[in-house]
N, C-alpha and C. Protein backbone atom coordinates (compact mmCIF):
# COMPACT_ATOMS: atom_id res chain seq x y z
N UNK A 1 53.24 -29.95 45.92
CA UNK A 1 52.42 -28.83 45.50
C UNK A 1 53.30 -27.81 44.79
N UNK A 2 52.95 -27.27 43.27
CA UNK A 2 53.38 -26.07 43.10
C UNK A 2 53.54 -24.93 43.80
N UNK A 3 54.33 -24.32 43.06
CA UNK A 3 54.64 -22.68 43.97
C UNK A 3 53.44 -21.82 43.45
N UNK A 4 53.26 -21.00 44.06
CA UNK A 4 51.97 -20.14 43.71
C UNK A 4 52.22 -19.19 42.09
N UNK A 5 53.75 -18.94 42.47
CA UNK A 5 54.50 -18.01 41.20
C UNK A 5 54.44 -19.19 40.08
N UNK A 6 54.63 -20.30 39.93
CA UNK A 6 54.54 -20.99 39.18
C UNK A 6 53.05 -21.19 38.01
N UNK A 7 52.03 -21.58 39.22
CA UNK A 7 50.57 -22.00 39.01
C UNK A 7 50.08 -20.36 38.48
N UNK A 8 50.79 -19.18 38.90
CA UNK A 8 50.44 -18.28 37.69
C UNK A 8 50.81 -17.88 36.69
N UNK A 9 52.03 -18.44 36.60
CA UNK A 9 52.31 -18.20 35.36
C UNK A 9 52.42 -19.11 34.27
N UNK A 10 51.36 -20.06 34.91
CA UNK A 10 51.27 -21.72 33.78
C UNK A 10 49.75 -21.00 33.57
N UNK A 11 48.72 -19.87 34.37
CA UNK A 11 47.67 -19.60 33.78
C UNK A 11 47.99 -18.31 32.84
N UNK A 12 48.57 -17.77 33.46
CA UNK A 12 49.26 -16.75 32.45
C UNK A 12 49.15 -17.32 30.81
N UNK A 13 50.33 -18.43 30.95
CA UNK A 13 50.31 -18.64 29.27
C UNK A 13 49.00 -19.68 28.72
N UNK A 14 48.24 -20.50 29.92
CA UNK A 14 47.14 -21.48 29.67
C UNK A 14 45.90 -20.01 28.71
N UNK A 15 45.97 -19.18 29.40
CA UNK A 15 44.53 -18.05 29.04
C UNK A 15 45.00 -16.96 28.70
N UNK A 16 45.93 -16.02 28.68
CA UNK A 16 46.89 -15.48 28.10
C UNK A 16 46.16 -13.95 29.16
N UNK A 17 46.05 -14.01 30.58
CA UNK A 17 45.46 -13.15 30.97
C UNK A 17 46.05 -13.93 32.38
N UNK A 18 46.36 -12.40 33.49
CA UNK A 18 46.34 -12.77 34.76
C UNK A 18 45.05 -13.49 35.59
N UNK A 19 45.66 -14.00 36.20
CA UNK A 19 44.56 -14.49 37.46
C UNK A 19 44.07 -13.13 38.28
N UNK A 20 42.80 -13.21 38.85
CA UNK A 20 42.07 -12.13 38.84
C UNK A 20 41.64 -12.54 40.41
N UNK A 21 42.87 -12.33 41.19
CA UNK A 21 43.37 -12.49 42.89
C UNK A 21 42.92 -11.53 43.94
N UNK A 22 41.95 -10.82 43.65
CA UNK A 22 41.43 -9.88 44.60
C UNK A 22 41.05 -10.19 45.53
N UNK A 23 41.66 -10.18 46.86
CA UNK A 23 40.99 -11.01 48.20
C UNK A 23 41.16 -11.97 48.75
N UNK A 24 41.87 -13.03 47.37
CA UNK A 24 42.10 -13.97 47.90
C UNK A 24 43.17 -14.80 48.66
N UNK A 25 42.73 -16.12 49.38
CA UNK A 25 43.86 -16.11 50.21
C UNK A 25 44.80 -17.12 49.61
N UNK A 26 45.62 -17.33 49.74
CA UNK A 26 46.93 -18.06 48.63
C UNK A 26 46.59 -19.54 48.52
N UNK A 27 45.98 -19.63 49.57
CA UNK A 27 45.36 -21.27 49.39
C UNK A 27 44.36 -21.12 48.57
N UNK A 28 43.22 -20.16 48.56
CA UNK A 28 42.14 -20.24 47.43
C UNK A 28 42.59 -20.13 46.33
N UNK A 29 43.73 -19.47 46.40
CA UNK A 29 44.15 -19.06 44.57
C UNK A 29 44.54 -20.42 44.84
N UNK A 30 45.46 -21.15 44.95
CA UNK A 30 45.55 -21.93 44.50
C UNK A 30 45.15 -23.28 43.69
N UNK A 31 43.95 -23.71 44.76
CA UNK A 31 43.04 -24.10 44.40
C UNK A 31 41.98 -23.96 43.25
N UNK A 32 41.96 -22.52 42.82
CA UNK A 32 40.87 -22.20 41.93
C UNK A 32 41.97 -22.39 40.59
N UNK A 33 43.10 -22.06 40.65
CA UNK A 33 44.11 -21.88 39.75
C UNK A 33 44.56 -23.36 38.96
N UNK A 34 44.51 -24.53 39.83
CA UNK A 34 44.58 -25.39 39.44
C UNK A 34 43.93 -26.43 39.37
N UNK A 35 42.32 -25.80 39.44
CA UNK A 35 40.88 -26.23 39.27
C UNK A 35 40.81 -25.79 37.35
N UNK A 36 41.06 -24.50 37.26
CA UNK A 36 41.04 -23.61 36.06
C UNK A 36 41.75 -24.59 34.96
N UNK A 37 43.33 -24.89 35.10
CA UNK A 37 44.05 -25.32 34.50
C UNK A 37 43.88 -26.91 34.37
N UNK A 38 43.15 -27.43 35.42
CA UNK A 38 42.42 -29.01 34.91
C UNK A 38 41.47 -29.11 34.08
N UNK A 39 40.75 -28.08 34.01
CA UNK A 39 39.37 -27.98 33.28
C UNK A 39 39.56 -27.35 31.97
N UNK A 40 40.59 -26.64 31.64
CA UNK A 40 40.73 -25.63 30.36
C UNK A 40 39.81 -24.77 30.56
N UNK A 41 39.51 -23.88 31.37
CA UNK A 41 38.45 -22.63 31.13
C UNK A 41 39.18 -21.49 32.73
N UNK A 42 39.24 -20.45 32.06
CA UNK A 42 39.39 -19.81 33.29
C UNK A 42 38.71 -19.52 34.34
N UNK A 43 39.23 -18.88 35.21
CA UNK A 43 38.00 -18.58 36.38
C UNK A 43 36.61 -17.90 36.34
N UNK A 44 36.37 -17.33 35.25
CA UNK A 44 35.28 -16.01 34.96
C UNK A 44 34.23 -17.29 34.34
N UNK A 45 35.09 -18.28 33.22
CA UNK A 45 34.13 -19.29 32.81
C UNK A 45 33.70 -20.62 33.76
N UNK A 46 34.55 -20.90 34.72
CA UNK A 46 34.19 -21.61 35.52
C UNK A 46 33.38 -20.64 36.88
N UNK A 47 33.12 -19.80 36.88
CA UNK A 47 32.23 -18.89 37.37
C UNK A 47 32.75 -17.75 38.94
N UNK A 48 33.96 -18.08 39.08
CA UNK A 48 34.43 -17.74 40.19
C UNK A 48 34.52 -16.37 40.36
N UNK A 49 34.44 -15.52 39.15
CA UNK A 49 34.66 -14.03 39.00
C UNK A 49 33.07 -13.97 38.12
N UNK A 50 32.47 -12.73 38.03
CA UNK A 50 31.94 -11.96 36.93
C UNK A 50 32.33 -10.85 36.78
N UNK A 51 32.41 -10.47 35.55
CA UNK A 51 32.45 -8.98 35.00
C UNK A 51 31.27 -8.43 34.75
N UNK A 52 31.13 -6.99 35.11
CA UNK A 52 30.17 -6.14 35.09
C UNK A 52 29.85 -5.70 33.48
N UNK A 53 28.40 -6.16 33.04
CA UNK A 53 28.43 -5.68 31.55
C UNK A 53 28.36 -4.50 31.39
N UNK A 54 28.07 -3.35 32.63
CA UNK A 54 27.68 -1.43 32.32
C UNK A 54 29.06 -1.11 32.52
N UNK A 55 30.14 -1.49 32.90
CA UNK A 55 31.85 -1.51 32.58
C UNK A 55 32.84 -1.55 31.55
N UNK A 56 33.38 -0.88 30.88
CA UNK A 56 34.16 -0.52 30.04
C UNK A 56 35.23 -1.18 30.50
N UNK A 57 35.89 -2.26 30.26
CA UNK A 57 37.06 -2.76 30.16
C UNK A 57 38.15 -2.77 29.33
């Protein structure tokens, strides 16, 4: 198994944006992280996050 520091910073350069880890527990990131990076789509497109559209980002 990768290191966790690793698997983010292979999404880092895969989507050019951090992983979006609020809450989670190091096994879920992991999992979702290298769910993300099998599939080519990040977590927001594979649905694991949404962003609020009345939010200014």
């Amino acid at each position: 198994m990768k290191k966790i520091e690793d698997l983010r910073n292979e999404y880092i350069e895969k989507f050019d944006d951090y992983f979006p880890n609020m809450g989670l527990s190091e096994d879920k990131e992991v999992e979702i992280i290298e769910k993300c990076l099998k599939e080519g789509k990040d977590a927001y497109e594979l649905g694991y996050f949404k962003l609020d559209a009345n939010i200014k980002y």
